[in-house]
N, C-alpha and C. Protein backbone atom coordinates (compact mmCIF):
# COMPACT_ATOMS: atom_id res chain seq x y z
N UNK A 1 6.42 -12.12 -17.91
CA UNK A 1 5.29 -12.88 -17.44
C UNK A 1 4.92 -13.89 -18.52
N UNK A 2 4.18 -15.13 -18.03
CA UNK A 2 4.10 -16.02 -18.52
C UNK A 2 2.80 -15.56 -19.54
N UNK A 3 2.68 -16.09 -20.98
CA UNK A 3 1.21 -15.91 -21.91
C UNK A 3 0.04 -16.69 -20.84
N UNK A 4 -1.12 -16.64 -21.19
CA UNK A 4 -2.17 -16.88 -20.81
C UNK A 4 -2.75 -18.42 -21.19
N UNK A 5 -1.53 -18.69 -21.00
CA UNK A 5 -2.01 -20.58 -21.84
C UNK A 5 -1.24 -21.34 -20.74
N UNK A 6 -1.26 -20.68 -19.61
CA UNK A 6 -0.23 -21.88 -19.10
C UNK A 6 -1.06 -23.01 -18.05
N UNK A 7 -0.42 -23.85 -17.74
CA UNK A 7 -1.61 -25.21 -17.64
C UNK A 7 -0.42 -25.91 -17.14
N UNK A 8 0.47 -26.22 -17.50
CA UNK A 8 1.56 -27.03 -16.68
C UNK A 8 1.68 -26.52 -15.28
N UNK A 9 2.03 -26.95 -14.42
CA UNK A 9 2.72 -26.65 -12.79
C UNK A 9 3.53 -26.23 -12.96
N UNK A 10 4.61 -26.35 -13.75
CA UNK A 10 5.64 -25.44 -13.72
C UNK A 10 5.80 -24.70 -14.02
N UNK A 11 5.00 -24.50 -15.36
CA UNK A 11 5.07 -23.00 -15.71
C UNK A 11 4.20 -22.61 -14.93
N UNK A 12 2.82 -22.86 -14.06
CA UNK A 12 2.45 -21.87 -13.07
C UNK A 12 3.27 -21.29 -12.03
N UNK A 13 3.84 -22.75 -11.49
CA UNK A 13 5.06 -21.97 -10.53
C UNK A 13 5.96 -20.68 -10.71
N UNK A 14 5.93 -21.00 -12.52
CA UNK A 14 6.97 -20.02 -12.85
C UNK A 14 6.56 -18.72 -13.26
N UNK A 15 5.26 -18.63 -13.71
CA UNK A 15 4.47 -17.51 -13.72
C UNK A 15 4.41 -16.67 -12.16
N UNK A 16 3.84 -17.13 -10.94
CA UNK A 16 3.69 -17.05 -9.74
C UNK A 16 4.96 -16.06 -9.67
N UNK A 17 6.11 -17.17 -9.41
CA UNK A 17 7.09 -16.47 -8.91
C UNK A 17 7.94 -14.83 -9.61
N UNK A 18 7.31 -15.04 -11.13
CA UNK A 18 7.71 -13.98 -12.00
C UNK A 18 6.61 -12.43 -11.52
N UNK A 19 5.54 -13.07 -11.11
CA UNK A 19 4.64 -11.73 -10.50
C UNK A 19 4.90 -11.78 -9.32
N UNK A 20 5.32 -11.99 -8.21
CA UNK A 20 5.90 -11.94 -6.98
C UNK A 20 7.31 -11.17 -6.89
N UNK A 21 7.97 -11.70 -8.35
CA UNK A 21 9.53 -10.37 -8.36
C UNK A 21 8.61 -9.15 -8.39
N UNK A 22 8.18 -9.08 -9.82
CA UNK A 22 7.74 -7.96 -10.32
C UNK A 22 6.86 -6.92 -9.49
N UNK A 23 5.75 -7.66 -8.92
CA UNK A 23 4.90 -7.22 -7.78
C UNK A 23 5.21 -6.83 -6.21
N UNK A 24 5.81 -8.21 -5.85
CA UNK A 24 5.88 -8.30 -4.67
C UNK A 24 6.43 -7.03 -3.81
N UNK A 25 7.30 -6.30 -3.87
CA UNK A 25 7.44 -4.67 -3.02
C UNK A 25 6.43 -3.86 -3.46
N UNK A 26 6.35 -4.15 -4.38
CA UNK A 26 5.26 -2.67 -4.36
C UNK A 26 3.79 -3.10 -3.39
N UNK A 27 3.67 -3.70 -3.99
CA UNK A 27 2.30 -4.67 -2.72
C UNK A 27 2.61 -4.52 -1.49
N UNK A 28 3.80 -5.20 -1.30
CA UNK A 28 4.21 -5.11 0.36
C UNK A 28 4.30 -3.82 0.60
N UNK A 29 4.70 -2.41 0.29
CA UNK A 29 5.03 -1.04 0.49
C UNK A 29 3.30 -0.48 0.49
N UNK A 30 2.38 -0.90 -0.32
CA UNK A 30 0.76 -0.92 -0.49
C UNK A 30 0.50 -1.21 1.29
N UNK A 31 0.75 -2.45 1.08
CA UNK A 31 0.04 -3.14 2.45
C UNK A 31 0.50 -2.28 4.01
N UNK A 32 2.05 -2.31 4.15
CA UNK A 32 2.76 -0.93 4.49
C UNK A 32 1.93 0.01 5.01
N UNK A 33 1.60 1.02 3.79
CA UNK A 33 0.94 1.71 4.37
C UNK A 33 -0.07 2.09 4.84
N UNK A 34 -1.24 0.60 4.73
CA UNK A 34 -2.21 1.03 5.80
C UNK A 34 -1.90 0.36 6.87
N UNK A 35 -1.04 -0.88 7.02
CA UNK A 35 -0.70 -1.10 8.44
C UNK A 35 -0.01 -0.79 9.26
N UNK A 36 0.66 0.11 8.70
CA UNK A 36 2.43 0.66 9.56
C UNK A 36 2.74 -0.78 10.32
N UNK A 37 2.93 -1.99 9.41
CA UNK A 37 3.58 -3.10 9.91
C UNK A 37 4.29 -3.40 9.33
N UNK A 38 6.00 -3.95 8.80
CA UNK A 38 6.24 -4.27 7.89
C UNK A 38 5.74 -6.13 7.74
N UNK A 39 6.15 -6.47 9.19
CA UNK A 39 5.39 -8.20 8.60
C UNK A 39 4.53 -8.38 8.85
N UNK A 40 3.18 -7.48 9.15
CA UNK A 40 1.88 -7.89 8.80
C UNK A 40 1.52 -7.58 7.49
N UNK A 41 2.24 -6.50 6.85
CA UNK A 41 2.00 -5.76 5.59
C UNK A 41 2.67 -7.53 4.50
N UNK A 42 4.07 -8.15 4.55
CA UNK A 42 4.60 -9.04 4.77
C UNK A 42 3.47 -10.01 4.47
N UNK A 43 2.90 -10.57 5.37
CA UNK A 43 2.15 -11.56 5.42
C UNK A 43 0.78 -11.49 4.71
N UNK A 44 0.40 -10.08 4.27
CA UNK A 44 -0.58 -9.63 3.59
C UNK A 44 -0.77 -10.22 2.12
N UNK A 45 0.71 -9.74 1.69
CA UNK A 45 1.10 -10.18 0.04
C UNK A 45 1.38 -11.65 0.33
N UNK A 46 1.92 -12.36 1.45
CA UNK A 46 2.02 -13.84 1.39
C UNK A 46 0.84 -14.19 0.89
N UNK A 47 -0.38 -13.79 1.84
CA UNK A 47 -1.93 -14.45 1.73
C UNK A 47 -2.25 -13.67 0.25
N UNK A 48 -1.80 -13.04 -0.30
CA UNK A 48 -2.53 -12.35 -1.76
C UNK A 48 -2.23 -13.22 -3.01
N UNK A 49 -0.87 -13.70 -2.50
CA UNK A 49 -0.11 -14.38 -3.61
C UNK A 49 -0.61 -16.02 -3.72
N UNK A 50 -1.20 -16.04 -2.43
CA UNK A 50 -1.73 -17.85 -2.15
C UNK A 50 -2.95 -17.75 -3.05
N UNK A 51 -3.71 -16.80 -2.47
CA UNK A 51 -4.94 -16.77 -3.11
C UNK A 51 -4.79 -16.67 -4.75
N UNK A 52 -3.89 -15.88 -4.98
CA UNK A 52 -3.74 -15.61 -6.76
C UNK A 52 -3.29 -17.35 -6.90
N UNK A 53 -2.63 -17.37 -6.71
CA UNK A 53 -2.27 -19.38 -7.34
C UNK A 53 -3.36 -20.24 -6.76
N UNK A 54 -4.20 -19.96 -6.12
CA UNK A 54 -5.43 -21.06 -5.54
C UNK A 54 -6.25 -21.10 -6.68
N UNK A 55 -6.38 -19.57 -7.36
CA UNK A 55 -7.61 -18.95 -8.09
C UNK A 55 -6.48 -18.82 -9.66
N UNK A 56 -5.73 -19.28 -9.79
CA UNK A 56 -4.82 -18.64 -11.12
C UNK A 56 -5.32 -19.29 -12.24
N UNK A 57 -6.32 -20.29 -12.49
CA UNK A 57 -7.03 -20.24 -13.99
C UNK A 57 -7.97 -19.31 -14.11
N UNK A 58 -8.54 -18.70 -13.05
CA UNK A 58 -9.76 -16.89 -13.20
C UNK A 58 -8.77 -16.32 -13.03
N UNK A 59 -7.78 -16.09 -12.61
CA UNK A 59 -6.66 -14.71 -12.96
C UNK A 59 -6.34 -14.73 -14.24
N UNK A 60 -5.87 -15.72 -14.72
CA UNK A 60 -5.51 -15.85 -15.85
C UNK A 60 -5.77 -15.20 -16.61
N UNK A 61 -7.38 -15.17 -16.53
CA UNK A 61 -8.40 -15.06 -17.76
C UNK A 61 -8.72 -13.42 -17.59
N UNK A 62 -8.40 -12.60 -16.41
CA UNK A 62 -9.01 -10.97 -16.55
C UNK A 62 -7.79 -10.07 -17.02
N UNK A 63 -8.27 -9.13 -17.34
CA UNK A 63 -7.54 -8.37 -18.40
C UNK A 63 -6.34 -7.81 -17.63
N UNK A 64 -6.30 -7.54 -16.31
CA UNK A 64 -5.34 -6.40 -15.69
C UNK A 64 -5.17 -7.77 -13.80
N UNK A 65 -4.04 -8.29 -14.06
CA UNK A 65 -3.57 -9.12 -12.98
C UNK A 65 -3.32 -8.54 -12.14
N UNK A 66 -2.40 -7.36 -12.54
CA UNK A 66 -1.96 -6.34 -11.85
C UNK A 66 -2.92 -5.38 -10.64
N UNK A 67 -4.32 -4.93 -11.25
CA UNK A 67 -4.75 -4.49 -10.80
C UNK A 67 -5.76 -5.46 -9.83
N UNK A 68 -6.12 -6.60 -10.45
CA UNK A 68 -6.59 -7.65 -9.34
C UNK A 68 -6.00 -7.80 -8.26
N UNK A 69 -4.59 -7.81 -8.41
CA UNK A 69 -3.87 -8.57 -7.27
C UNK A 69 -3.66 -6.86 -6.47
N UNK A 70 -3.86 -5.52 -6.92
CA UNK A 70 -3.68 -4.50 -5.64
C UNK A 70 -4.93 -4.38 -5.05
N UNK A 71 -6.33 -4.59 -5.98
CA UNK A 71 -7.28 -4.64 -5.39
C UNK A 71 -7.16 -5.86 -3.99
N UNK A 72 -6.97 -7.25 -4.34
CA UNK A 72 -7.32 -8.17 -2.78
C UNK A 72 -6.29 -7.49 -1.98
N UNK A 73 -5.00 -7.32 -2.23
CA UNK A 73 -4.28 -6.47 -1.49
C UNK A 73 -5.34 -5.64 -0.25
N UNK A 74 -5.81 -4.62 -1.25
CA UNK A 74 -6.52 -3.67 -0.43
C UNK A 74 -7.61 -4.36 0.54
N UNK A 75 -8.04 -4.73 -0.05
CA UNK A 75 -8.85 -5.81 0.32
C UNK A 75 -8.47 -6.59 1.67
N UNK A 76 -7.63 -7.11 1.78
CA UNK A 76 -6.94 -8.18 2.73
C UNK A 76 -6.32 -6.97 3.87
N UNK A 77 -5.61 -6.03 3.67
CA UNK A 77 -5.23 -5.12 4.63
C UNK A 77 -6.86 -4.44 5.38
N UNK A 78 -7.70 -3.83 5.14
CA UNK A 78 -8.80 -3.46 5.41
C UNK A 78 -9.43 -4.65 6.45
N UNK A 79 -9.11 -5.62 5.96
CA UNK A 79 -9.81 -6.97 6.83
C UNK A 79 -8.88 -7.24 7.98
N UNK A 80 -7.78 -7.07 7.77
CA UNK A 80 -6.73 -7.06 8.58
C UNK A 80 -6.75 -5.87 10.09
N UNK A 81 -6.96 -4.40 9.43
CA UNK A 81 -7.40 -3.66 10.27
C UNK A 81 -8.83 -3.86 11.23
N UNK A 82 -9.58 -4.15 10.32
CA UNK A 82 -11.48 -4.72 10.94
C UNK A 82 -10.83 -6.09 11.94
N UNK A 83 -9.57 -7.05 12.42
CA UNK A 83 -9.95 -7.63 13.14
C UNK A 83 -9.21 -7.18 14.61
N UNK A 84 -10.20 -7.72 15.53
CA UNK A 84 -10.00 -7.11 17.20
C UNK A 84 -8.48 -7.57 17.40
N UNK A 85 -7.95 -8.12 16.92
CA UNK A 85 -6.17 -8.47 17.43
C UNK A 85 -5.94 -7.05 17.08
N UNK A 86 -5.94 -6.63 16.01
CA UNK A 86 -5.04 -5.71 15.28
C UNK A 86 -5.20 -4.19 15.88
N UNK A 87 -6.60 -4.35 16.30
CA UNK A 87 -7.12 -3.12 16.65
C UNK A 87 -6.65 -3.23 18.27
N UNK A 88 -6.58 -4.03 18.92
CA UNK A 88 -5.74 -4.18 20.71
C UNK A 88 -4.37 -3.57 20.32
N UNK A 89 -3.73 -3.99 19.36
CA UNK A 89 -2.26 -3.95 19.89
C UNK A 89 -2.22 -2.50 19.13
N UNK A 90 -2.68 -2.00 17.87
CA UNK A 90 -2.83 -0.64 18.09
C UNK A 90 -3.21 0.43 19.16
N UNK A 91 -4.37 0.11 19.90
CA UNK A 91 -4.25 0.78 21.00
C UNK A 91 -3.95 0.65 22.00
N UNK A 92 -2.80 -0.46 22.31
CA UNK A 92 -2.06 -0.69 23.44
C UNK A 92 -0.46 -0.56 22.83
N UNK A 93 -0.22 0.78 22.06
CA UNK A 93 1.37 0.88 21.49
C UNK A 93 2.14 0.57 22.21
N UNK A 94 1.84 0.89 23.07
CA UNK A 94 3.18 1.02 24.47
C UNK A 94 3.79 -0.47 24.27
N UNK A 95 3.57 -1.43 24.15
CA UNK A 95 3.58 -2.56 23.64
C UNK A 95 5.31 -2.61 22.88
N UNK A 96 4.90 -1.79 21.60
CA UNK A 96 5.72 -1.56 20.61
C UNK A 96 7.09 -0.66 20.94
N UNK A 97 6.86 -0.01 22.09
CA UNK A 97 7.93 0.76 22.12
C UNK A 97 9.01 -0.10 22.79
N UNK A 98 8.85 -1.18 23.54
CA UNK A 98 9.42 -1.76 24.10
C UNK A 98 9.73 -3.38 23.43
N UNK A 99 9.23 -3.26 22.31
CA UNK A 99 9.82 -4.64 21.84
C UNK A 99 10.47 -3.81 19.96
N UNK A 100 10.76 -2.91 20.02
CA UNK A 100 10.74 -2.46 18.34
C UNK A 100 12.25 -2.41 18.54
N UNK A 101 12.27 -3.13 17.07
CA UNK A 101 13.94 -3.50 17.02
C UNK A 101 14.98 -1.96 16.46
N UNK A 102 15.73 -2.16 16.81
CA UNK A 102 16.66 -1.10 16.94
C UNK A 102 16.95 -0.63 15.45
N UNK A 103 16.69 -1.86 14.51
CA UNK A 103 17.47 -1.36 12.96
C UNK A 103 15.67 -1.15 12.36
N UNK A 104 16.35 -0.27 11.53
CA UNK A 104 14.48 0.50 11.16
C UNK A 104 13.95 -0.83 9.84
N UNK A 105 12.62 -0.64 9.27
CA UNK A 105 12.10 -1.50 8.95
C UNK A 105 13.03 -0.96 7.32
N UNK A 106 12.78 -2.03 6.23
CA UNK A 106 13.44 -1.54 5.15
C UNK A 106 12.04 -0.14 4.75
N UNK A 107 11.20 -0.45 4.84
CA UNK A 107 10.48 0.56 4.45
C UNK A 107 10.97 2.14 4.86
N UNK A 108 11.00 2.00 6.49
CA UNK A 108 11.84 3.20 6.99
C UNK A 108 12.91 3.75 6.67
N UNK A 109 13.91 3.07 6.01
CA UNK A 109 14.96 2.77 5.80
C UNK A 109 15.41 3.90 4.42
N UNK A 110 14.06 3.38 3.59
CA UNK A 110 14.17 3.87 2.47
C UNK A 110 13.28 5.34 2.14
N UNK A 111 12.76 5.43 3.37
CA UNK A 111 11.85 6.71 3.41
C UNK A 111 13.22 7.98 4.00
N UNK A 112 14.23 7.37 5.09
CA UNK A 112 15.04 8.01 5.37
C UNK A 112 15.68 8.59 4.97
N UNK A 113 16.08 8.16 3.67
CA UNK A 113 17.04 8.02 2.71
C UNK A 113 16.54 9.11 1.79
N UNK A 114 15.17 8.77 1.51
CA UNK A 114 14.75 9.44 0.41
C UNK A 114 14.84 11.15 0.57
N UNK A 115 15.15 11.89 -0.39
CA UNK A 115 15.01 13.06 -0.01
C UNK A 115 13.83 13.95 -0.31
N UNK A 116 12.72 12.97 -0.37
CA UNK A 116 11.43 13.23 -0.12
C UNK A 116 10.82 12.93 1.39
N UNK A 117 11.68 12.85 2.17
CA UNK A 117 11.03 12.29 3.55
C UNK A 117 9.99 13.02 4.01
N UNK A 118 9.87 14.76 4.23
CA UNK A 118 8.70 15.12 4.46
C UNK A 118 7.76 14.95 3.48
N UNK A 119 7.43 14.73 2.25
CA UNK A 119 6.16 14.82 1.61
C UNK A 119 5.91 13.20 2.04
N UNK A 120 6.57 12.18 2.32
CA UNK A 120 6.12 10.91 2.45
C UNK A 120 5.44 10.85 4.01
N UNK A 121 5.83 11.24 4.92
CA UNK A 121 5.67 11.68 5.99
C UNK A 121 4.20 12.33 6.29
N UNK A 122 4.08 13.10 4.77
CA UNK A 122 2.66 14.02 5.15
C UNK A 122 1.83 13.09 4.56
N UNK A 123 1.99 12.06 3.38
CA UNK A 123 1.04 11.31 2.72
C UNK A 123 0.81 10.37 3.85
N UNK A 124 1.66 9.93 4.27
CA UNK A 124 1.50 8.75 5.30
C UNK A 124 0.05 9.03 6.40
N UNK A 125 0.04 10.38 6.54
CA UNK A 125 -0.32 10.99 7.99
C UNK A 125 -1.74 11.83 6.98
N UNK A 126 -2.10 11.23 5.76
CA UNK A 126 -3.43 12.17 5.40
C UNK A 126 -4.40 10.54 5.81
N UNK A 127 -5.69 11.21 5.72
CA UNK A 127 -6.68 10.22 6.28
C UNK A 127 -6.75 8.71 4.78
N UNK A 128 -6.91 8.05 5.08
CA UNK A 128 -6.57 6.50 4.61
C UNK A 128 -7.59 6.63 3.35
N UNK A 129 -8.69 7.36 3.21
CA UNK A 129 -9.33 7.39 1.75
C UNK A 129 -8.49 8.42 0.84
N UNK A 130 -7.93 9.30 1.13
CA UNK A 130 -6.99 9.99 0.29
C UNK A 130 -5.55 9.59 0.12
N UNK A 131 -5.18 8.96 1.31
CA UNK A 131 -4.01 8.23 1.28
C UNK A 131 -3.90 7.04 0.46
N UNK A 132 -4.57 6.35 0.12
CA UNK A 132 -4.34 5.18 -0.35
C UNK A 132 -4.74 5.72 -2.39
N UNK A 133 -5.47 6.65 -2.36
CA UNK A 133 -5.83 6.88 -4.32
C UNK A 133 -4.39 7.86 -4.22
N UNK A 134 -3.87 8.45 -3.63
CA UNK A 134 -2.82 9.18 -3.50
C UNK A 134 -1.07 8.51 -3.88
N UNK A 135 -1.21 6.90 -3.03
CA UNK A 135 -0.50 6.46 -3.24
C UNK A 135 -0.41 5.64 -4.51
N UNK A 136 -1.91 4.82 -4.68
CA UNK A 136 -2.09 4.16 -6.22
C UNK A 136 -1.74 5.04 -7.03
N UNK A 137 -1.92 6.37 -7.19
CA UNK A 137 -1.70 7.16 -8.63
C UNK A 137 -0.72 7.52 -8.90
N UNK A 138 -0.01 7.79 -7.58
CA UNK A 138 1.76 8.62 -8.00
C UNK A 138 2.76 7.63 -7.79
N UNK A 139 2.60 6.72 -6.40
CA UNK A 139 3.59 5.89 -6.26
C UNK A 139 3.82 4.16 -7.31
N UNK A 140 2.32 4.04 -7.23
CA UNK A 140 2.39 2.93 -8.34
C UNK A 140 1.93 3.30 -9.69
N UNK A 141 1.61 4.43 -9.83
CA UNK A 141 1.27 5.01 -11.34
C UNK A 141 -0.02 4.27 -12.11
N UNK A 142 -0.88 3.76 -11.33
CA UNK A 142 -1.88 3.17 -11.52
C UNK A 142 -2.63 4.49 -12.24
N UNK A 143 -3.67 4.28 -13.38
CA UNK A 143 -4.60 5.14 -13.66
C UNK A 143 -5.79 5.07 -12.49
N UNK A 144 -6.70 6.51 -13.52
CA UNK A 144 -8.16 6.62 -12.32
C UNK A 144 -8.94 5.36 -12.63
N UNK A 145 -9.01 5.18 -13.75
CA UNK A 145 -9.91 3.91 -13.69
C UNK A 145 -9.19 2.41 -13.07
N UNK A 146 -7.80 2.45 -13.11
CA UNK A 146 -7.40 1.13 -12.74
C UNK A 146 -7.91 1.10 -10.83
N UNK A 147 -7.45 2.37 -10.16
CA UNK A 147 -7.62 2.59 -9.13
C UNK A 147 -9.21 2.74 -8.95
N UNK A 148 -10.14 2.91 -9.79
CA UNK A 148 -11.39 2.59 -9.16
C UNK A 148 -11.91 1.29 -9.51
N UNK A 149 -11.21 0.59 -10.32
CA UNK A 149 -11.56 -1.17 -9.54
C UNK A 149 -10.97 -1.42 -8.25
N UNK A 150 -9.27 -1.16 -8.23
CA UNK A 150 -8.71 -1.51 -7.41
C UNK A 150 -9.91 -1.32 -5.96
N UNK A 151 -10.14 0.00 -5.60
CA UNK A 151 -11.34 0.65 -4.54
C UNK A 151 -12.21 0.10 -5.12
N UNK A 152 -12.85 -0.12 -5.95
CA UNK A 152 -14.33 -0.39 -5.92
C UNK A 152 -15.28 0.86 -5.81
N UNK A 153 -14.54 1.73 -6.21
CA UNK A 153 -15.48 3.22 -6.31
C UNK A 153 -15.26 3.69 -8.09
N UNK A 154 -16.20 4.93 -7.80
CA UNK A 154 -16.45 5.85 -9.12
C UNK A 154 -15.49 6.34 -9.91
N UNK A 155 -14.87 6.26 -11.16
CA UNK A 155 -14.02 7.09 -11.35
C UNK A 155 -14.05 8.36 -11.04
N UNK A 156 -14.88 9.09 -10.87
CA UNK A 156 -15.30 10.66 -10.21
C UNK A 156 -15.25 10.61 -8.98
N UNK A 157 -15.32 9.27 -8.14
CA UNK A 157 -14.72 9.50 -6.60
C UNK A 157 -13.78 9.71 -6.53
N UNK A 158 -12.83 8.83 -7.37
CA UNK A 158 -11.69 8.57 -7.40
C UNK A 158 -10.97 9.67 -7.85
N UNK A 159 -10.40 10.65 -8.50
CA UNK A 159 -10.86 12.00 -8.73
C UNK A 159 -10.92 13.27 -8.20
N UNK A 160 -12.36 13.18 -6.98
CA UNK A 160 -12.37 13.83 -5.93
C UNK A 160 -11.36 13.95 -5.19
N UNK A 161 -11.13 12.15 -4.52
CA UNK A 161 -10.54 12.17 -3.38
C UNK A 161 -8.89 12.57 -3.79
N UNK A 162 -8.68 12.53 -4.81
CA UNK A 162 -6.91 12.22 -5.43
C UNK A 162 -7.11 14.23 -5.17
N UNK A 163 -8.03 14.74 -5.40
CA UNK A 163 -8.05 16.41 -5.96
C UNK A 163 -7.86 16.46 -3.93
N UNK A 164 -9.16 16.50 -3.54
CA UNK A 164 -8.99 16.53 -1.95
C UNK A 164 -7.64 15.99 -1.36
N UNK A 165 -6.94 15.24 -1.57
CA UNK A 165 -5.86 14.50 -0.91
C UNK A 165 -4.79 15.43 -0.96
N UNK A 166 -4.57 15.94 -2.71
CA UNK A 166 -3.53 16.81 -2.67
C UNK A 166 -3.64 18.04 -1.92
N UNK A 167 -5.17 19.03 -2.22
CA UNK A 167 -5.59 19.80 -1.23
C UNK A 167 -4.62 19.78 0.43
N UNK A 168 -5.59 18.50 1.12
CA UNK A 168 -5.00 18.58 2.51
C UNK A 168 -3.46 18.37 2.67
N UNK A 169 -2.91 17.79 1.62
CA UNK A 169 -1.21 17.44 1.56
C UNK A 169 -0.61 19.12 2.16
N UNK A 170 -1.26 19.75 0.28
CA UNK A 170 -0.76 20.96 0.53
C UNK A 170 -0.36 21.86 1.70
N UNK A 171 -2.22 21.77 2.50
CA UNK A 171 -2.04 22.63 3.32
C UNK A 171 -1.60 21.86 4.76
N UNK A 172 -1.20 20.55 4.86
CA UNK A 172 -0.57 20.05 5.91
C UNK A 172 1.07 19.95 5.91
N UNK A 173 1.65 20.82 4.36
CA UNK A 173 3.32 20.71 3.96
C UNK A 173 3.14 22.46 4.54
N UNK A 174 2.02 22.75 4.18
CA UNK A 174 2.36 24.38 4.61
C UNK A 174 2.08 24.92 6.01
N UNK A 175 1.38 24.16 6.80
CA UNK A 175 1.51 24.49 8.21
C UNK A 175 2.74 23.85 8.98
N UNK A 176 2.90 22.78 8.30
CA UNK A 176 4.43 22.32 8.73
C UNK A 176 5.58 22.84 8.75
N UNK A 177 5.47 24.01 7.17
CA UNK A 177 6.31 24.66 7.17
C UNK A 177 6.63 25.83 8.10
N UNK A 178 5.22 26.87 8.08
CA UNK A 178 5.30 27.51 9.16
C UNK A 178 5.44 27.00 10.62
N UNK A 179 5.08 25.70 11.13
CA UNK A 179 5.36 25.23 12.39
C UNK A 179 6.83 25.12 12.78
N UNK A 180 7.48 25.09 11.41
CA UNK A 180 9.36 24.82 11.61
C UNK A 180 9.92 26.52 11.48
N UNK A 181 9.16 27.21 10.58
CA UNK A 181 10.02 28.71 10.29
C UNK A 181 9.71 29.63 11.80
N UNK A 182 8.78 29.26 12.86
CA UNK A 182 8.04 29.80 14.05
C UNK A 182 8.96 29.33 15.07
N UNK A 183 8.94 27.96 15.19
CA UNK A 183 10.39 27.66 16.15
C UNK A 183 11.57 28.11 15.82
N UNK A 184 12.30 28.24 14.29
CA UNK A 184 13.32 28.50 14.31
C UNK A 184 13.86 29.96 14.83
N UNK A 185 12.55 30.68 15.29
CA UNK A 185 12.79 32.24 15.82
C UNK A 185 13.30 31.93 17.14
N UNK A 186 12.60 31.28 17.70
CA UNK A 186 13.27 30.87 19.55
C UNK A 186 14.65 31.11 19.33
């Protein structure tokens, strides 16, 4: 990444594009998972990354870019969910089953693969305030305090909900389990 003196266009350009390698999946995999979209999630980090170069002499200047740019992230997906498009075509799926392309999203792709698929599966499927400090802390290794700017909450919320999250993980890997060892008697 570029030092904090940059002022030319090109080296902004070139700054930009150096936090867009560095950033850009993990953001998009962020955005991901509160939209289960990959190109709305996609278009999320497009609009995050505009805004960071609209605003990049105040980025410049705060201590953690990183954590600015997952905060509007969060930020921008949340707003994304709050508008009535997003919320129709969620509850009109049926929609989706009939236009969803045959090759899985790379996100899917790589969840398939992974041989963590059920614990990703159960994070995916815990409620969106534990899901999301769940994913900042383990998947992007963000600290509690980076993740309570990112949220805009307490470090002691933040905390809670990461303690609660694993809680319900737990006991949603362990009824799963018994839900699979119960069929396998049939």
């Amino acid at each position: 990444m570029l030092d904090k003196s940059a002022g030319n266009p090109l080296e902004e350009e070139i700054w930009l594009s150096s936090l867009m390698d560095e950033l850009g999946d993990r953001l998009t995999k962020l955005s991901f998972s509160y939209l289960k979209d990959w190109g709305k999630a996609q278009e999320v980090v497009q609009d995050v990354f505009f805004i960071c170069y609209k605003k990049r002499h105040q980025v410049l200047e705060l201590d953690s870019i990183e954590a600015w740019l997952y905060r509007v992230t969060v930020n921008r997906c949340k707003d994304v969910l709050r508008t009535s498009w997003f919320k129709k075509v969620i509850v009109n799926n049926d929609l989706f089953h009939y236009q969803k392309s045959d090759q899985p999203s790379p996100e899917s792709a790589s969840i398939t693969k992974s041989e963590n698929e059920k614990l990703a599966q159960h994070v995916l499927g815990l409620p969106i305030k534990y899901k999301e400090v769940i994913l900042l802390f383990y998947y992007d290794d963000l600290s509690i305090e980076e993740i309570s700017y990112v949220l805009k909450s307490n470090p002691n919320t933040v905390k809670t909900r990461l303690r609660r999250g694993r809680e319900s993980l737990m006991k949603n890997m362990k009824r799963s389990d018994f839900l699979e060892r119960s069929y396998d008697g049939y």
